[in-house]
Each structure stands twice: as structure tokens, then as C-alpha cells.
Protein backbone atom coordinates (compact mmCIF):
# COMPACT_ATOMS: atom_id res chain seq x y z
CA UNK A 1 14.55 -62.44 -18.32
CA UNK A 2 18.07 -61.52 -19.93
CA UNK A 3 20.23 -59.09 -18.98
CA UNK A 4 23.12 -56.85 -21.05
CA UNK A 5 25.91 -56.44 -18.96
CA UNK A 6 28.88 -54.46 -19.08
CA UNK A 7 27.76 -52.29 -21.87
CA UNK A 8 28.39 -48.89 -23.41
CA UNK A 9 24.68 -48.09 -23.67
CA UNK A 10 23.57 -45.19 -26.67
CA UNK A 11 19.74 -45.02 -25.20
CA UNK A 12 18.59 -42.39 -28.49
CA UNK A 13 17.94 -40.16 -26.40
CA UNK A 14 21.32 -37.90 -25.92
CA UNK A 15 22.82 -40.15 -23.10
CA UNK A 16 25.26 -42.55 -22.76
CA UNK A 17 26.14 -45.00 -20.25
CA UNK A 18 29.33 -46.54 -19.35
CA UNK A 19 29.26 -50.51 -17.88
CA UNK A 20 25.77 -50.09 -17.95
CA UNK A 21 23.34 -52.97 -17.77
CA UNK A 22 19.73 -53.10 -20.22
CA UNK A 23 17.26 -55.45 -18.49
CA UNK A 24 14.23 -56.87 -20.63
CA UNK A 25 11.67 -59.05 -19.26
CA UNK A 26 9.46 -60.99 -22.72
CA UNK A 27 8.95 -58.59 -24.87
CA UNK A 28 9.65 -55.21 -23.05
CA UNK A 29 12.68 -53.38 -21.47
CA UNK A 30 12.40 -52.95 -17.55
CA UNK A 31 15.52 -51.04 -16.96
CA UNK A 32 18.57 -49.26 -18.49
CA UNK A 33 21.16 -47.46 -16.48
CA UNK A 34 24.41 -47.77 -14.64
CA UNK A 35 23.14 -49.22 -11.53
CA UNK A 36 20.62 -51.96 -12.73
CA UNK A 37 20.06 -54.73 -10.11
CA UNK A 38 20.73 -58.07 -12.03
CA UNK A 39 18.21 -60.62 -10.63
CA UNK A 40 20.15 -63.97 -9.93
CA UNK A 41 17.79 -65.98 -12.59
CA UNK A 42 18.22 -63.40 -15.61
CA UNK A 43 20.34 -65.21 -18.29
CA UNK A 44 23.11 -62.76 -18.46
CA UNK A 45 25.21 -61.63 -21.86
CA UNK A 46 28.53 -60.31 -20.86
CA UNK A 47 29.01 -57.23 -24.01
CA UNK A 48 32.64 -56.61 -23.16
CA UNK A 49 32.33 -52.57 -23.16
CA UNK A 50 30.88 -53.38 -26.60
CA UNK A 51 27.77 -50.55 -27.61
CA UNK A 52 24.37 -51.37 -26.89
CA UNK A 53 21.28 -48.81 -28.84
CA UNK A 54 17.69 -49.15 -29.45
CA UNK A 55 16.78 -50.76 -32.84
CA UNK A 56 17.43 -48.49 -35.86
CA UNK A 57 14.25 -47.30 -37.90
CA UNK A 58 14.12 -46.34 -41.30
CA UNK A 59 11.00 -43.81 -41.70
CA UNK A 60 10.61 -44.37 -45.57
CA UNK A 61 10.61 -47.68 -47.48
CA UNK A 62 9.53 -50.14 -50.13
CA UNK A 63 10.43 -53.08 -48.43
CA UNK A 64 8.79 -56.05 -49.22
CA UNK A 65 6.11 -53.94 -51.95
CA UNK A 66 9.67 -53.69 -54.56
CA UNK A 67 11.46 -56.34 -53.75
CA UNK A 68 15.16 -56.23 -54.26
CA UNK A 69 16.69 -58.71 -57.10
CA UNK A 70 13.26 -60.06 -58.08
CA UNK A 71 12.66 -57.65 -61.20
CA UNK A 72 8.84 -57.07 -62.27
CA UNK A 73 7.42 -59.41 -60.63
CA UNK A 74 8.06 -57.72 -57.20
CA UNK A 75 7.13 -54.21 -58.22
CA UNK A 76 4.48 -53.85 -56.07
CA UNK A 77 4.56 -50.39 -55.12
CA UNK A 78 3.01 -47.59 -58.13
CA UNK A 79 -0.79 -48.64 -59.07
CA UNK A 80 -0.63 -46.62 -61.81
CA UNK A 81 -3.89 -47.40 -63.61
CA UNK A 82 -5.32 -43.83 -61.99
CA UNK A 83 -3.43 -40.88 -60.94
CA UNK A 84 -5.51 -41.08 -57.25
CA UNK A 85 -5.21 -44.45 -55.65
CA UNK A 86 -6.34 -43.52 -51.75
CA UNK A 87 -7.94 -47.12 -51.64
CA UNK A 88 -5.04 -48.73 -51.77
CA UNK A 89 -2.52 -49.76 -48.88
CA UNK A 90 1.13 -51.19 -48.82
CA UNK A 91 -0.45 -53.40 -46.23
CA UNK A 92 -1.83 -55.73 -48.75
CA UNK A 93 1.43 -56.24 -50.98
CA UNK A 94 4.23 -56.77 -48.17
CA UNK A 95 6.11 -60.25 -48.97
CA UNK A 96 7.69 -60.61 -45.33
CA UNK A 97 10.05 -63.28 -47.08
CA UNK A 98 12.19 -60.56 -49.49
CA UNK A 99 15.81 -60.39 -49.13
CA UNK A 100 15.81 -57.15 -47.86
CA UNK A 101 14.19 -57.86 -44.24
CA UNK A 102 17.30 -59.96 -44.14
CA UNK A 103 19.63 -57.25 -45.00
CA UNK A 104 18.05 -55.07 -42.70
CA UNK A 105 18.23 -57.43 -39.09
CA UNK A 106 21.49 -57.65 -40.37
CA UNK A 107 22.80 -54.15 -40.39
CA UNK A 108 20.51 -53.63 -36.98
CA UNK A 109 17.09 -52.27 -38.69
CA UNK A 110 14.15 -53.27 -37.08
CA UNK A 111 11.44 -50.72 -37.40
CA UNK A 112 10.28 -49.52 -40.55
CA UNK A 113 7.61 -47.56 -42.22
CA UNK A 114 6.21 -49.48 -45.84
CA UNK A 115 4.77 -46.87 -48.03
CA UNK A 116 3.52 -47.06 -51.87
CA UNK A 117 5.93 -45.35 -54.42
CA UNK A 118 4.94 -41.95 -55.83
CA UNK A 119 3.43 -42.07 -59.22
CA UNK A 120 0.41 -41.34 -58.10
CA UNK A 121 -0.93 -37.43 -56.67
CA UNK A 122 -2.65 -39.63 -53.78
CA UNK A 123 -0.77 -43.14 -53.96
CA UNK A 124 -2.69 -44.80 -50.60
CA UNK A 125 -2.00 -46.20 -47.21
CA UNK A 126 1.23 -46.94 -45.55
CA UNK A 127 1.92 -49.00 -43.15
CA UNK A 128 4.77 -49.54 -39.93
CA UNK A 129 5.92 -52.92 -38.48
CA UNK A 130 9.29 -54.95 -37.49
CA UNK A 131 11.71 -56.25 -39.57
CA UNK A 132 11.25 -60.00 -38.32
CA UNK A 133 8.36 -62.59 -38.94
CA UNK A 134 6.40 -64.77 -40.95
CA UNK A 135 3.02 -63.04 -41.52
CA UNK A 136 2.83 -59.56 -42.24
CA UNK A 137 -0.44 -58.75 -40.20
CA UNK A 138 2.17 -59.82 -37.04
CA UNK A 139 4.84 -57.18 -37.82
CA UNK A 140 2.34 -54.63 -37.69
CA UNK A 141 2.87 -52.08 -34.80
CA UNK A 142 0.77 -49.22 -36.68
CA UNK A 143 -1.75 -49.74 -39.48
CA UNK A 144 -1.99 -47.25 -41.14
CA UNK A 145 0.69 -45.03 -40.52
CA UNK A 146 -0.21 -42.12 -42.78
CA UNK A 147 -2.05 -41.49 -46.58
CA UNK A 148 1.12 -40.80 -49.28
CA UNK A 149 0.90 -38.11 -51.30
CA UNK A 150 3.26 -36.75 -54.45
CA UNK A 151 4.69 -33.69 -55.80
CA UNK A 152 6.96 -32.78 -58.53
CA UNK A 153 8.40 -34.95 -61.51
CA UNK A 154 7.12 -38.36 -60.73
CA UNK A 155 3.35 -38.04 -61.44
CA UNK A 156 4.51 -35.63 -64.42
CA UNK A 157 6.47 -38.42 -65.99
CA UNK A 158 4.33 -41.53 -65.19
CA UNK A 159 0.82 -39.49 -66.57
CA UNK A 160 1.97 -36.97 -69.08
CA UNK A 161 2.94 -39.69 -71.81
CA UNK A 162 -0.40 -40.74 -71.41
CA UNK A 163 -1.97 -37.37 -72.18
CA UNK A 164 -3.71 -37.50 -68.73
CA UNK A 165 -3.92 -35.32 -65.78
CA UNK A 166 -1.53 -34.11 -64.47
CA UNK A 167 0.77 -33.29 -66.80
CA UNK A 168 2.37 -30.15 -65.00
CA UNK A 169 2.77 -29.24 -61.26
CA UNK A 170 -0.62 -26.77 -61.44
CA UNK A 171 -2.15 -30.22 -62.60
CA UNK A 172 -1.01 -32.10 -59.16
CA UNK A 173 -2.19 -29.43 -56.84
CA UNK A 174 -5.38 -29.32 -58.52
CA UNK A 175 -5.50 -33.14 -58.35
CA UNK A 176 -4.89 -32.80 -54.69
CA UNK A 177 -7.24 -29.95 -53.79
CA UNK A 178 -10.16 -31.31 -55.70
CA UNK A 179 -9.60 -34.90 -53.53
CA UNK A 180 -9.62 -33.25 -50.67
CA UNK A 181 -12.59 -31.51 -50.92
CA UNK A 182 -14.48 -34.39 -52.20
CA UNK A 183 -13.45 -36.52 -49.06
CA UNK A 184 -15.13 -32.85 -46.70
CA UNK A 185 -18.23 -33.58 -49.08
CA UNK A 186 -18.29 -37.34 -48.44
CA UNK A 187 -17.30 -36.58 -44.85
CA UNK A 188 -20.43 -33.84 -44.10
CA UNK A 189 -22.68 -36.41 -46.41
CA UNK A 190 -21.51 -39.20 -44.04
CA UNK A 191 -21.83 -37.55 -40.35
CA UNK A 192 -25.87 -36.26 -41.60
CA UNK A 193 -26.60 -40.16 -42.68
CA UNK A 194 -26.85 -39.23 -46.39
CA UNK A 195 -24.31 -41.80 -47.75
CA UNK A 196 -25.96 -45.22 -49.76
CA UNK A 197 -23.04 -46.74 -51.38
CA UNK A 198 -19.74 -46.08 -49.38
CA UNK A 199 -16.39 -45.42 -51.33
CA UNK A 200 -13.22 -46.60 -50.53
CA UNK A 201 -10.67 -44.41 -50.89
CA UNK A 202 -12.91 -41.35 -48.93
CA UNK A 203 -13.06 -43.54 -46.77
CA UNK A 204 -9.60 -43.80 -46.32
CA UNK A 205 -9.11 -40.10 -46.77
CA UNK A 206 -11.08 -39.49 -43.98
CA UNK A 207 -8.48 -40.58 -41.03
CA UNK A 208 -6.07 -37.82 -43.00
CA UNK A 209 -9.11 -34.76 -42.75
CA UNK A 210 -9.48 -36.01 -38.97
CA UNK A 211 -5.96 -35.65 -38.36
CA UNK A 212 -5.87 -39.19 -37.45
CA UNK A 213 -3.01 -39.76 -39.63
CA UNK A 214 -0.88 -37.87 -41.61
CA UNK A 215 -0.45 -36.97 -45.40
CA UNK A 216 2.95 -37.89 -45.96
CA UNK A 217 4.15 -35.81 -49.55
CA UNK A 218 7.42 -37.11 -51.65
CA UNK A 219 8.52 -33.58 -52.42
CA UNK A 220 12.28 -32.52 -53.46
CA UNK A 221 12.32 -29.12 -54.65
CA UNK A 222 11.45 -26.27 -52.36
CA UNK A 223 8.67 -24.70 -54.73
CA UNK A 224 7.17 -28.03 -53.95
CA UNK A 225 7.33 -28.83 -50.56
CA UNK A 226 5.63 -25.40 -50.34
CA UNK A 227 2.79 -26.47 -52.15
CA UNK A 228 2.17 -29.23 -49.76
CA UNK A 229 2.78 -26.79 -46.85
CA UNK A 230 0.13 -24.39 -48.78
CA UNK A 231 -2.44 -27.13 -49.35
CA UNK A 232 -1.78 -28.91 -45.53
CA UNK A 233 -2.52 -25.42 -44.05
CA UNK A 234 -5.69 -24.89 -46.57
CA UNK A 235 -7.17 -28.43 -44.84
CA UNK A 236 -5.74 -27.97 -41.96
CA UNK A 237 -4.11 -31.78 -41.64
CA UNK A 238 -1.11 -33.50 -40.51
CA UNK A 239 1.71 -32.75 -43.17
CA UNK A 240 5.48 -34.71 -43.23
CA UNK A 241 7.58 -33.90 -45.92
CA UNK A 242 9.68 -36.79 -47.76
CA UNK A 243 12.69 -36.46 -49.13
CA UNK A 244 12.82 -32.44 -48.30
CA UNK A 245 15.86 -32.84 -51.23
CA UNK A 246 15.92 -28.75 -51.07
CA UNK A 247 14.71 -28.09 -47.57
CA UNK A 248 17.66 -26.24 -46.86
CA UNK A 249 16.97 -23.26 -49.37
CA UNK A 250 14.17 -22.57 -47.36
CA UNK A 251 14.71 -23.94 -43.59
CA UNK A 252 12.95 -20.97 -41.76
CA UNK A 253 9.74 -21.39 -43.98
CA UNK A 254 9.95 -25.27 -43.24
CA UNK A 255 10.61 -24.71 -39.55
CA UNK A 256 7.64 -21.80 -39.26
CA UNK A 257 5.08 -24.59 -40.82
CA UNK A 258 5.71 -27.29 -37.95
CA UNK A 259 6.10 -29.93 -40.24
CA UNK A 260 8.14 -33.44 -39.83
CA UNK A 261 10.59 -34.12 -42.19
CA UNK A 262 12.81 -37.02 -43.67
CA UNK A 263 15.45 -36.67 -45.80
CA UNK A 264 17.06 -39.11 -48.61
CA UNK A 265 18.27 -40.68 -49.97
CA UNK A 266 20.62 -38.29 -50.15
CA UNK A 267 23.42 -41.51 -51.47
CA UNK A 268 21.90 -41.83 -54.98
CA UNK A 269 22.75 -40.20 -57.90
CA UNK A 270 21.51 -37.05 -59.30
CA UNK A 271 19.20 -39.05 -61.73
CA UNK A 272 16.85 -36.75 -61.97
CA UNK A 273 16.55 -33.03 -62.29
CA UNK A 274 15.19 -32.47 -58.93
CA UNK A 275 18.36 -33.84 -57.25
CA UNK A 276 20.56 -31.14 -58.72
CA UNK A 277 21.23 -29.65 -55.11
CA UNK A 278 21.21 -33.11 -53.36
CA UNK A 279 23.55 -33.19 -50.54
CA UNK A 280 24.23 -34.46 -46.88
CA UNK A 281 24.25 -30.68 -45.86
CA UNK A 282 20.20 -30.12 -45.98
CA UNK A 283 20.18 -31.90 -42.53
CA UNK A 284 22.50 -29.90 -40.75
CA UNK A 285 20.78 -26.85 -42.07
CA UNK A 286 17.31 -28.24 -41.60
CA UNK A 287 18.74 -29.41 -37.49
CA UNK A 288 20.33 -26.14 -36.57
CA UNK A 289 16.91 -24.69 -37.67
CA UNK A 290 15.14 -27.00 -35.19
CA UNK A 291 13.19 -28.89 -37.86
CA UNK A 292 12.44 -32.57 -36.88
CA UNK A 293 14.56 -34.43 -38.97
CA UNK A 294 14.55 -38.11 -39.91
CA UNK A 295 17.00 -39.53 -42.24
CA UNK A 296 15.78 -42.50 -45.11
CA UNK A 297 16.87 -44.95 -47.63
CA UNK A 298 13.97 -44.74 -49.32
CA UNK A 299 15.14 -48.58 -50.11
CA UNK A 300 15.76 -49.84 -52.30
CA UNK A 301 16.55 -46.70 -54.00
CA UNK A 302 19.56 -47.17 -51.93
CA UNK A 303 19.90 -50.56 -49.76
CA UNK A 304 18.71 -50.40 -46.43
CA UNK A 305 22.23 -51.50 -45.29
CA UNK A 306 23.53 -47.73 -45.47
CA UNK A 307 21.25 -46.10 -43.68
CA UNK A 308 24.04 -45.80 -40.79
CA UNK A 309 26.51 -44.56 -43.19
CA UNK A 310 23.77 -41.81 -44.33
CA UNK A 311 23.63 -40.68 -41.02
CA UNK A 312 27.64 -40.87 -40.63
CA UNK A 313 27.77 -39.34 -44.13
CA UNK A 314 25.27 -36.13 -42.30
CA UNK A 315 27.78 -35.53 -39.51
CA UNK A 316 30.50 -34.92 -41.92
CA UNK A 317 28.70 -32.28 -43.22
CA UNK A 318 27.85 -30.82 -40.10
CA UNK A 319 25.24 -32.52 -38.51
CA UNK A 320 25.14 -32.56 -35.01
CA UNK A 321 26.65 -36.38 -33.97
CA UNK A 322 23.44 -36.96 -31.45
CA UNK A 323 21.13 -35.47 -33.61
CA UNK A 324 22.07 -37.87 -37.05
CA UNK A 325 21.97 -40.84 -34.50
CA UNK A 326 18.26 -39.33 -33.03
CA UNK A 327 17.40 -39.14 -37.03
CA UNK A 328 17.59 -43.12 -36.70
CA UNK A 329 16.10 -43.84 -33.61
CA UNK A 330 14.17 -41.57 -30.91
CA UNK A 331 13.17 -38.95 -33.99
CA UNK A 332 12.92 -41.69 -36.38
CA UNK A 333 10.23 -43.43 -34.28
CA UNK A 334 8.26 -39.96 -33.50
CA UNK A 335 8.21 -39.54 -37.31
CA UNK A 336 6.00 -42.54 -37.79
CA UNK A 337 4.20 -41.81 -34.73
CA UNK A 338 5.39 -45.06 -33.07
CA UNK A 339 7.87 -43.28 -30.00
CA UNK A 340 5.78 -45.25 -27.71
CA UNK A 341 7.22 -48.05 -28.42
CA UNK A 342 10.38 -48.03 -30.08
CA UNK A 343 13.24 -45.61 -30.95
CA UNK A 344 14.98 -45.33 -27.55
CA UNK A 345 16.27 -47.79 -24.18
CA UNK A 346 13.84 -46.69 -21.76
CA UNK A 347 11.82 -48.91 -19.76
CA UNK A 348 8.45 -50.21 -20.79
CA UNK A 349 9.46 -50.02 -24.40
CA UNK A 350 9.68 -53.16 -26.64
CA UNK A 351 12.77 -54.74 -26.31
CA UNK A 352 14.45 -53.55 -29.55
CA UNK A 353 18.25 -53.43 -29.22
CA UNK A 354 21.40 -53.65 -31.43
CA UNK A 355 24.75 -54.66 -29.68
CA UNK A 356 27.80 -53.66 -32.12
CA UNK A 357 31.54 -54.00 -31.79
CA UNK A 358 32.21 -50.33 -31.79
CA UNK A 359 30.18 -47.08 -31.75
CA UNK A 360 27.60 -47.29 -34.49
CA UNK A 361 29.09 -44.40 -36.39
CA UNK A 362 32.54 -46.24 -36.25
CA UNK A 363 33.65 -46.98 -40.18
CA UNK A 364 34.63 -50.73 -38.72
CA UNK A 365 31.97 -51.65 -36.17
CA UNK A 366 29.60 -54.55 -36.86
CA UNK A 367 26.24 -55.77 -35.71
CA UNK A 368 27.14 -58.41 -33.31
CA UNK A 369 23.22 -59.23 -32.38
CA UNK A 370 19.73 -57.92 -33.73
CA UNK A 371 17.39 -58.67 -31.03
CA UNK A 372 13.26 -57.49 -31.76
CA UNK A 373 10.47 -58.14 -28.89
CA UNK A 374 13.06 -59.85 -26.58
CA UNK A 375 13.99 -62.32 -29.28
CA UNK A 376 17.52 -62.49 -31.07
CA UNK A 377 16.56 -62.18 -35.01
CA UNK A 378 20.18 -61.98 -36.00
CA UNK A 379 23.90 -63.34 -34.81
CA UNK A 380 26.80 -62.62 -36.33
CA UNK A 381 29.10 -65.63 -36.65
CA UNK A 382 32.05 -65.97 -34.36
């Protein structure tokens, strides 16, 4: 048993507590608050009014499927041999041992969602887990975690040289429509006992129908994230928009379809057309419109490293302070569909915690300690 002492706790929730006390027991918290009974055998860490907060979670990633300073070799993440890869899953190209699961138990990341890139209309399973361990299949807290989906430029550019659908954005929705409807055939075949040789990717398509898990679309550009609201409504399934780059041209119509959203990463360039209106002020406008709002790195489009400063970078433009940190933790974790377990300091939850020298949001604080199921992952020196 350890306990945090003396500690200016941010729970991810909305509250704070002053010389506050974070008890964890193995692998799970069993108490956070101001008046915490310290038992006389818990190994206690004095934080010295230093700030305690839940582990930080990054909703959208390529960690460990494009591995950072590796070049080809560790690109991963775009099968693009077809245009509809539903049979495939991040899952099975995760190297646990790439630089960036360093970088992030560094900067105090320790939940993340692993998705495939978005070449593809249908690019296959994602996948969440930790940021610390050895085997992948350990580091798994929800597998899978949704079915990606893509919109816009990318499958354009990646299929279109090839003279192969799609080649516009009527060509993507059509892709997407006619998959779906094949995985209700192969569904209704399946439930009446008429299926002889099974097929892979329905039959990863079919957790998405059953709202089991969600279709999760890379979509920047409003005309596009209202396709995917259009076709998510036509199936009636589970629907998060990523990226949401122009989400705040049309927050009411975002807000009206119930959807999940994450947004970044909103520190690259403008490198492509679609990022013309790129800016830290879609999540203020998506947040005072009461749209669930997660904020992404979409690493290692930008290192995982800054996803605090993305979130710092949103309350300059007008972000709410407790909502950006909420798009990192408590929301964050609902996003992925993982709130049970991570994303705030509330007991029964894994014992995820980052202690830092200053407020998170703080230009000079630093990670002091990265600590995921109970154990510390990562000390800073002196």
C-alpha cells in the first residue's frame, strides 16, 4: 500500500484538493480526498504541495504501428493493398519496445488508443492499452476499441493514382455504404445458419452493426464529417468523429447528432488542403456547444510529448481550463469507452497517476513520477 501525501490533487473530474492524500492498494486507488486515513504500514511519498492527476490519455495514435525514427520499416499502420481492410487490427503490429512509449511515461501518458492510419474507406480494428510493458497482449485494457473508418483526401490520394475506387468523395461513401450493407447480409445469413465459409472482416464489422463498438471516421472538413453523421444515422451505429478539423463551422449540427469527438492535431502544419481552417479555437466552439470533446496527437503526426501543450494551446483560445484538462483525462477515457477504469482519481480505479512540479498547464512544470497499475514506470532524476 502507498500513500500520496500532502498533495494538490486535480482528480479529472472538476475538483481539486488541497494537502490531500491518494491511497492505492496493488493495482487500484482506494481513496482520494482531504481527509484520507493513512494506515501506519502504507509506504508514504511526501509530494510537497506538488500536483497529483490521473494518468493522461491520448484518444488517437499510431504508437508502436509507425514507429518514430525507424523510417519504413516501422510503417505499420496503412494496408493499402485494398481500399477496405476491416480484417485487419492495430493489435497485431504494436512493437511495445518503440521510442515513443518512452516519450510518453515520460511526459505522464499512460492510456492510449492504437488505431490503423487512414488510407483505407474501412482501415480495421483499433485497439486501447497502457503505455508500460513488455508484451502487447498485457497492455491491453480494451480489444477492440472501435472499427476506423476514412473520409476526405486520404483515400483520394492513396487510390486515385492507381485508377481505383475511390477516386472522389461520392466514391468513399459508396465504398462505405455498400460494406455496410454487405456485413447486414452476412449478419441476417449468419443469425438463420446459412453461412459455410466465414469471412473475416464481416466478421469484424459485425461488433460495429451491433453497436458493440464504434466506427471511429478521420474526417476534417465539415461536408465530411456530415457524411459520416449521414451514413452512422442510415445504420444506426456508434459514430466518433476524428480530427473534427472544421467542427466548429457546424457545432449545432455536430452537437444535434450525439456524436464523440477528438480533435488534432491541431499543432501541425497546414499540409494539406483540408487544414486550411485548422485552429485551437474548434474546441472552445465545439465545448461551449456541449459536444464531448477529446483532444489528440494523432502521434506521431505530432509527438505525443505535446499533447499537454495542445490542451494549454485550447485554453488560450478559449477553452474552458477544466474542460481542456477533462479532454485529457475523464473525457479522454469516456471517448475510448474505458472511464471505468482510467481517466480520473476516484476509488476503485487503476492506480494511474502523474505527480508534477507545478499545475500541469504550467509552461515550467515537469513530470516528477509516472506511476501505471500501482507501479512507478517513470522517475525523473533528482
Amino acid at each position: 500500500m502507498k500513500a500520496y501525501t500532502n498533495a494538490t490533487v486535480l482528480d479529472g473530474l472538476g475538483n481539486t484538493y488541497e494537502n490531500a492524500v491518494v491511497l492505492i492498494d496493488s493495482e487500484k486507488i482506494i481513496g482520494v480526498g482531504e481527509n484520507i486515513s493513512v494506515p501506519a504500514d502504507a509506504e508514504t511519498i511526501d509530494c510537497e504541495g506538488r500536483y497529483l492527476t490521473p494518468g493522461i490519455i491520448d484518444v488517437h495514435t499510431h504508437l508502436g504501428v509507425h514507429e518514430s525514427g525507424v523510417g519504413v520499416e516501422g510503417q505499420d499502420f496503412n494496408e493499402t493493398s485494398k481500399p477496405l481492410t476491416p480484417h485487419i487490427r492495430a493489435l497485431d503490429a504494436i512493437n511495445p519496445r518503440e521510442k515513443g512509449f518512452e516519450d510518453a511515461r515520460e511526459c505522464g501518458v499512460t492510456t492510449v488508443q492504437v488505431m490503423p492510419g487512414s488510407a483505407n474507406v474501412i482501415g480495421g480494428e483499433m485497439v486501447v492499452l497502457k503505455t508500460a510493458g513488455h508484451v502487447v497482449d498485457e497492455m491491453v485494457i480494451r480489444n477492440p476499441s472501435g472499427m476506423k473508418g476514412a473520409f476526405g483526401e486520404n483515400p483520394k490520394r492513396v487510390y486515385s493514382g492507381r485508377s481505383v475506387s475511390p477516386m472522389t468523395r461520392m466514391g468513399i461513401a459508396a465504398l462505405m455504404r455498400e460494406t455496410l450493407m454487405k456485413a447486414q447480409d452476412y449478419k441476417k445469413k449468419k443469425e438463420n445458419g446459412e453461412i459455410k465459409d466465414r469471412d473475416l472482416g464481416m466478421e469484424q464489422l459485425l461488433p460495429v452493426l451491433d453497436r458493440e463498438i464504434p466506427l471511429r471516421t478521420h474526417a476534417h472538413r465539415a461536408d465530411d464529417i456530415l457524411t459520416a453523421i449521414r451514413i452512422a444515422k442510415e445504420f444506426n451505429i456508434e459514430l466518433t468523429i476524428e480530427h473534427c478539423t472544421e467542427g466548429h463551422l457546424i457545432p449545432e449540427h455536430v452537437a444535434e447528432a450525439g456524436v464523440q469527438v477528438s480533435v488534432g492535431p491541431t499543432m501541425s502544419t497546414r499540409s494539406k488542403v483540408e487544414l486550411a481552417d485548422k485552429g485551437f479555437e474548434t474546441l472552445a466552439v465545439l465545448d461551449e456547444h456541449d459536444v464531448p470533446v477529446s483532444i489528440t496527437t494523432d502521434h506521431p503526426v505530432i509527438g505525443i510529448e505535446y499533447l499537454v501543450t495542445s490542451a494549454v494551446n485550447a485554453v488560450k483560445a478559449g477553452m474552458n481550463r477544466e474542460a481542456a484538462f477533462r479532454a485529457i483525462t475523464s473525457q479522454a477515457a469516456r471517448h475510448i469507452g474505458v472511464e471505468e477504469r482510467v481517466g480520473s482519481l476516484e476509488e476503485g480505479k487503476d492506480a494511474d497517476l502523474v505527480l508534477w512540479t507545478k499545475h500541469p498547464f504550467d509552461a515550467y512544470t515537469d513530470v516528477v513520477e509516472t506511476v501505471i497499475n500501482g507501479e512507478t514506470v517513470f522517475r525523473r532524476e533528482g
